[in-house]
Protein backbone atom coordinates (compact mmCIF):
# COMPACT_ATOMS: atom_id res chain seq x y z
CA UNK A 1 -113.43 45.93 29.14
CA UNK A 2 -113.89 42.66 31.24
CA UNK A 3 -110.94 40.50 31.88
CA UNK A 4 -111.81 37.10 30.52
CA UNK A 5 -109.49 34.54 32.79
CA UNK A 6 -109.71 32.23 29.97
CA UNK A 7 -107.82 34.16 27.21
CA UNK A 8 -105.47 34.43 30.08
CA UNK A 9 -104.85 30.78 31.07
CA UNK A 10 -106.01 28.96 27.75
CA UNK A 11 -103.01 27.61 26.32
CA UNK A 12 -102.66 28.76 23.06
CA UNK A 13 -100.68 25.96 21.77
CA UNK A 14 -100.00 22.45 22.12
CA UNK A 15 -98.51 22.09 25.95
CA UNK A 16 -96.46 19.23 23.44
CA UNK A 17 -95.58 21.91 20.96
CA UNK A 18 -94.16 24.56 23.34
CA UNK A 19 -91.77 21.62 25.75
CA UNK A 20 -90.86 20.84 22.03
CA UNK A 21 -89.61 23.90 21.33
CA UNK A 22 -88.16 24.72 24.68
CA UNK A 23 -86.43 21.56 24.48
CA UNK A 24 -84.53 22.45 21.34
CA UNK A 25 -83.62 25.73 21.68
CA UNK A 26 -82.64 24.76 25.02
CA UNK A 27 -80.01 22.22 23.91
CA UNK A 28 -78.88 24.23 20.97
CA UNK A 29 -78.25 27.26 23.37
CA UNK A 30 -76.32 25.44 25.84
CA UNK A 31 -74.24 23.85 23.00
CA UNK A 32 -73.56 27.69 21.62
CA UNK A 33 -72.54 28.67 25.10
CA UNK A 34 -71.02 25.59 26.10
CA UNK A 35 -68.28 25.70 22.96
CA UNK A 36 -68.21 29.49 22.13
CA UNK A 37 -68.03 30.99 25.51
CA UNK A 38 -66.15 30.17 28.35
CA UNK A 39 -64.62 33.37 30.14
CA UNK A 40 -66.48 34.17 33.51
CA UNK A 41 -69.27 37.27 33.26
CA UNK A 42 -66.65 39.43 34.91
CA UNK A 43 -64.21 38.67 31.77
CA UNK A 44 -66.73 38.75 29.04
CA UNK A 45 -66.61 41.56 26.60
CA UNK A 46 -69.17 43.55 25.04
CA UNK A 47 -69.47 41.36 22.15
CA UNK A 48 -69.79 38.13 24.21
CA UNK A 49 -72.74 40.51 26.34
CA UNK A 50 -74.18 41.12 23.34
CA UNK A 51 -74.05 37.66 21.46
CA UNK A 52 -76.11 36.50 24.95
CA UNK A 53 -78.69 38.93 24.94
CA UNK A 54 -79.15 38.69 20.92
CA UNK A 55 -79.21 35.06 21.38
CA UNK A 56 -82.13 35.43 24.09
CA UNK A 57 -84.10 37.79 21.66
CA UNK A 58 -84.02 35.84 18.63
CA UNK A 59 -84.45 32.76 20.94
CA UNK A 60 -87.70 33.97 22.26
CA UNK A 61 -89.63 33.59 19.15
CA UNK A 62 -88.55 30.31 17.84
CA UNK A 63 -89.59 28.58 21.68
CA UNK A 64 -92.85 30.63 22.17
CA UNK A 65 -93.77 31.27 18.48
CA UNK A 66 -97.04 33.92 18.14
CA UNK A 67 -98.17 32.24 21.51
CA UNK A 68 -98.57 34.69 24.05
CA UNK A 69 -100.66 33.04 26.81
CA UNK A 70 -99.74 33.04 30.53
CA UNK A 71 -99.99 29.17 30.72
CA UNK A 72 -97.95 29.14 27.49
CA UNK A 73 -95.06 30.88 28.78
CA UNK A 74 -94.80 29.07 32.64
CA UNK A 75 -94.82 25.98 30.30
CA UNK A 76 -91.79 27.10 28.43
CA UNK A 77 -90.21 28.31 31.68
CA UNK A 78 -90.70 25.13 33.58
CA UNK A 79 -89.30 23.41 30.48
CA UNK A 80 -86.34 25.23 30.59
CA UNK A 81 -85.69 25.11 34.05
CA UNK A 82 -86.24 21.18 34.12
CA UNK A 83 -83.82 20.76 31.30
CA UNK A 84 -80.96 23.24 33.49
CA UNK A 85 -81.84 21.02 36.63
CA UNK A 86 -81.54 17.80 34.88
CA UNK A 87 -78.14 18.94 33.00
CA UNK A 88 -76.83 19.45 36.48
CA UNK A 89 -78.56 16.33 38.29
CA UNK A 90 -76.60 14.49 35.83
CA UNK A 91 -73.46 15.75 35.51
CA UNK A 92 -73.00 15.75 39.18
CA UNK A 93 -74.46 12.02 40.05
CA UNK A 94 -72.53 10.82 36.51
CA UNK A 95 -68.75 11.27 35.72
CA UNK A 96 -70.22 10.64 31.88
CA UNK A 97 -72.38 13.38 31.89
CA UNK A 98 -69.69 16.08 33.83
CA UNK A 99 -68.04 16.97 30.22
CA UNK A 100 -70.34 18.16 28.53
CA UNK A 101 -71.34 20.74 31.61
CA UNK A 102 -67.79 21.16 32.60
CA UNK A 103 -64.98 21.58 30.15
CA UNK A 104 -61.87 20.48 31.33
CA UNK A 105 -59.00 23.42 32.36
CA UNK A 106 -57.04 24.90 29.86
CA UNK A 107 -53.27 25.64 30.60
CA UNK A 108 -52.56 29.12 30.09
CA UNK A 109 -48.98 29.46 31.48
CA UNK A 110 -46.41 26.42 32.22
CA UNK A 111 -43.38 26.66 34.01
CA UNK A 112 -43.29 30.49 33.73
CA UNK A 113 -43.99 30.47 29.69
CA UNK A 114 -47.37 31.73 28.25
CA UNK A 115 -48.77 28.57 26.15
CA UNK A 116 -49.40 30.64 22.98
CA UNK A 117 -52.04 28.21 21.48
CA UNK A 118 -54.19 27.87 24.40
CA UNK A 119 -54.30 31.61 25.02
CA UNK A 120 -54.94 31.93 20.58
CA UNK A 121 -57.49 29.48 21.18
CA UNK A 122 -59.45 31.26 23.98
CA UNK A 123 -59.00 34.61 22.26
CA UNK A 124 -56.92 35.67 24.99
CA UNK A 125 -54.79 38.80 24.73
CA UNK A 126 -51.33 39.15 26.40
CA UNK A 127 -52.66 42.07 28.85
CA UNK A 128 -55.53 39.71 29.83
CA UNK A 129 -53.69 37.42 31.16
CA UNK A 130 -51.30 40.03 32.67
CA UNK A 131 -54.15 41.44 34.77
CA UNK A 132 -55.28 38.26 36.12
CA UNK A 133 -51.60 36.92 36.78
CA UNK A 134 -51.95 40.85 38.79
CA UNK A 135 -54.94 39.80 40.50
CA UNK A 136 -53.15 36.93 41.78
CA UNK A 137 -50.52 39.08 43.25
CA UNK A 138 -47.63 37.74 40.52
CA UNK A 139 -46.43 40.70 38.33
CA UNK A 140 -43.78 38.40 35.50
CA UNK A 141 -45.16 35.60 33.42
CA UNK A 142 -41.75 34.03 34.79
CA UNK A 143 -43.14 33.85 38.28
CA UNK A 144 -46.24 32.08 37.42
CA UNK A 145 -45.78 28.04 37.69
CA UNK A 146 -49.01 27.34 36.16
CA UNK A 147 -52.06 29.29 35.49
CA UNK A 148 -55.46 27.52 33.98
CA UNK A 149 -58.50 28.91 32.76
CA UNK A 150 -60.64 26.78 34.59
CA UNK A 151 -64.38 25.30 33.61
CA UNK A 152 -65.99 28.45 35.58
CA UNK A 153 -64.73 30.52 33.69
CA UNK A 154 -62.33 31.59 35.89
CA UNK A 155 -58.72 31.70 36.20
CA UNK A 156 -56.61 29.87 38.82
CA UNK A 157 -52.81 30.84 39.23
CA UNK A 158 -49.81 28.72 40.59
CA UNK A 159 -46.85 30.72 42.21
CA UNK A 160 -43.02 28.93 41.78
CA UNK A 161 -41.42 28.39 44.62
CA UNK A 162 -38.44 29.90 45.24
C-alpha cells in the first residue's frame, strides 16, 4: 500500500474550525486549572494527577473532533501554544492581565497560628503543612511568622525572630 502524502497533509477540517475549538477548550482548561488547582506538581495528589490527565483525554476529542490529519493536529498544537504564549506575553507586559495567570498568596500561618480557613479552603491537611513548615527547617507552627502558599504553587515560610 502506497502512502498518499495528501491524506497525510489534507486538512480534514476547517483550519477555522479546529483554532475554534482549540481556542475554547483552551480557555475553559486554564479556567479549571486556574481556580481548582493550585498546589505545585510535587504536592498534587493522585486525584489532582488524575483530574489532569482525564481532563486531557476527554479534552482531546472535543478540540480535534473525528479529525485525524497531520496538518489538523500541528494546527491545534500551534493554537494552543499561541494562546499559552499570549497568556504569558500579557500578564507579564500588563499588571491587568497578571491575575488571572497569577493568583495572589494565600496566608497559611500568621504570627505562629495556622489560619484555619485558608488551609479549609486549599484542602490543606494539618500534616501538610507540618511537612513543609519541616522542609523549611521549623518543626512548631509557633515558630513560623508567616507561611504563604504562593501563586507557584509553592510554599514560602517566614521564621520569628527571636
Amino acid at each position: 500500500m502506497a502512502l498518499d502524502f495528501h491524506d497525510v497533509f489534507a486538512p480534514t477540517a476547517s483550519i477555522l474550525e479546529i483554532v475554534l475549538r482549540g481556542t475554547v477548550l483552551y480557555w475553559f482548561l486554564f479556567l479549571v486549572l486556574r481556580f481548582v488547582l493550585r498546589r505545585d506538581t510535587g504536592s498534587a495528589g493522585i486525584s489532582d494527577i488524575l483530574l489532569i490527565v482525564l481532563l486531557g483525554d476527554a479534552a482531546q476529542n472535543g478540540m480535534i473532533g473525528q479529525h485525524d490529519g497531520v496538518v489538523d493536529a500541528l494546527t491545534l498544537i500551534a493554537t494552543l501554544v499561541a494562546w499559552n504564549y499570549l497568556l504569558n506575553y500579557l500578564a507579564f507586559h500588563f499588571a491587568a492581565f497578571r491575575w488571572l495567570s497569577d493568583p495572589p498568596p494565600i496566608c497559611l500561618i500568621r504570627n505562629g497560628r495556622l489560619v484555619r480557613s485558608a488551609m479549609r479552603s486549599e484542602h490543606l491537611t494539618d500534616a501538610e503543612v507540618m511537612a513543609k513548615l519541616r522542609d523549611a527547617g521549623i518543626e512548631r507552627v509557633s515558630d513560623a511568622r508567616a507561611m504563604y502558599l504562593e501563586s507557584d504553587g509553592s510554599f514560602s515560610v517566614l521564621k520569628r525572630r527571636r
